[in-house]
C-alpha atoms as a PDB file:
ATOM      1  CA  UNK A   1       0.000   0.000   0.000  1.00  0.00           C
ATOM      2  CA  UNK A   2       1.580   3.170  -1.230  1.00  0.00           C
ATOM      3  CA  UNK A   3       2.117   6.262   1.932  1.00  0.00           C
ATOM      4  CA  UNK A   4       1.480   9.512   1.250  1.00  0.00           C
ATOM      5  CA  UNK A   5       3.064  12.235   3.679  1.00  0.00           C
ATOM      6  CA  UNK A   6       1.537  15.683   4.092  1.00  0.00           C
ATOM      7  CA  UNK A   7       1.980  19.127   5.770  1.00  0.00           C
ATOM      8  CA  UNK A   8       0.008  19.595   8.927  1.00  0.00           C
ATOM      9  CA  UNK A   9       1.943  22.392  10.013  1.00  0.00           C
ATOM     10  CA  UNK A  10      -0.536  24.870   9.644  1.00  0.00           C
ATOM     11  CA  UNK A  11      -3.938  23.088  10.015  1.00  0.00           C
ATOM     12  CA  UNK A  12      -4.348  23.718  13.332  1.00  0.00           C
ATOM     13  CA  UNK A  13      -3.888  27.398  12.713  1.00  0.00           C
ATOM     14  CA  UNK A  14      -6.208  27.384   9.886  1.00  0.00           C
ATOM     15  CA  UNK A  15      -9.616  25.475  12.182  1.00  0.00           C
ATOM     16  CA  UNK A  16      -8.709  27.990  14.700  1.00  0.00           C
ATOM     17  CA  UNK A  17      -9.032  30.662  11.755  1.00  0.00           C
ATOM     18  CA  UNK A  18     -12.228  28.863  10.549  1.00  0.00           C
ATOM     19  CA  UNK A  19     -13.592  28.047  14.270  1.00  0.00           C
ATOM     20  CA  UNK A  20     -12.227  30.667  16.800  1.00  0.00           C
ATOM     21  CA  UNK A  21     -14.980  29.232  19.263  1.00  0.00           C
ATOM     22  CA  UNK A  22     -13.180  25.618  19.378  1.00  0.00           C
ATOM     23  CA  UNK A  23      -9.591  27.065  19.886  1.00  0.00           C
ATOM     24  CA  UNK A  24     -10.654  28.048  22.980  1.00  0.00           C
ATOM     25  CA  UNK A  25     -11.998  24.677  24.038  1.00  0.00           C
ATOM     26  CA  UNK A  26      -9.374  22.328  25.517  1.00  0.00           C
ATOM     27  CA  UNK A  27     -11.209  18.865  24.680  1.00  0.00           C
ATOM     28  CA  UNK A  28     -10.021  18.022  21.104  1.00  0.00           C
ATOM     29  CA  UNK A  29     -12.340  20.041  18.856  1.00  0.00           C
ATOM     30  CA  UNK A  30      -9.936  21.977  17.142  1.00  0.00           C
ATOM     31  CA  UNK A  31      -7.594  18.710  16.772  1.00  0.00           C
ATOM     32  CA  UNK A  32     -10.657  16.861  14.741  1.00  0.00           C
ATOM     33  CA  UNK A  33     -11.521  20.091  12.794  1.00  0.00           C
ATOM     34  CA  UNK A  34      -7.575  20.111  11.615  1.00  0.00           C
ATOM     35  CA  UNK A  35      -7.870  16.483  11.170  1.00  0.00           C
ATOM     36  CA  UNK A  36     -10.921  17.098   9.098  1.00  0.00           C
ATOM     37  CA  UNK A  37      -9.378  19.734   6.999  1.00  0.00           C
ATOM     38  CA  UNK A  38      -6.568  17.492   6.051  1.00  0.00           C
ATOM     39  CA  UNK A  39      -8.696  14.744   5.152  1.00  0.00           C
ATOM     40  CA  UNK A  40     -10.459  17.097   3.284  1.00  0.00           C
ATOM     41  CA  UNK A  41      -7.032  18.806   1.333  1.00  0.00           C
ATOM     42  CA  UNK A  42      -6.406  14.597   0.388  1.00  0.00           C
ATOM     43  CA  UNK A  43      -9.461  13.864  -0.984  1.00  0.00           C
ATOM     44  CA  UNK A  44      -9.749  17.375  -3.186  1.00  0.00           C
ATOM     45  CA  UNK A  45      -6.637  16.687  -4.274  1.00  0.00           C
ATOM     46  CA  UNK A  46      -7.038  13.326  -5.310  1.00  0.00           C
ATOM     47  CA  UNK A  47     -10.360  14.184  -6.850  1.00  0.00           C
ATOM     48  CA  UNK A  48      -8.632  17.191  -9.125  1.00  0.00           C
ATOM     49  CA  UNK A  49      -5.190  14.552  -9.831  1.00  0.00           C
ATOM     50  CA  UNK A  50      -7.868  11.940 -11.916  1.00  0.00           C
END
């Protein structure tokens, strides 16, 4: 199964940017909204590669 890597540096940033609400919260929200967005950068990206 091929890996891909990718550049998380700056989700974080980014869902607070897009959420300012779950930056302040200290239970994982703005971890699963980064995780979310990166999902989110794969999948348009595979979806504009084919």
């Amino acid at each position: 199964m091929p890996v891909r890597t990718a550049d998380e540096r700056l989700t974080s940033a980014q869902a607070a940017r897009q959420a300012p609400a779950a930056a302040r919260r200290r239970d994982g929200t703005l971890d699963s909204l980064a995780a979310a967005l990166l999902l989110q950068a794969e999948l348009d990206a595979r979806r504009g590669a084919a």
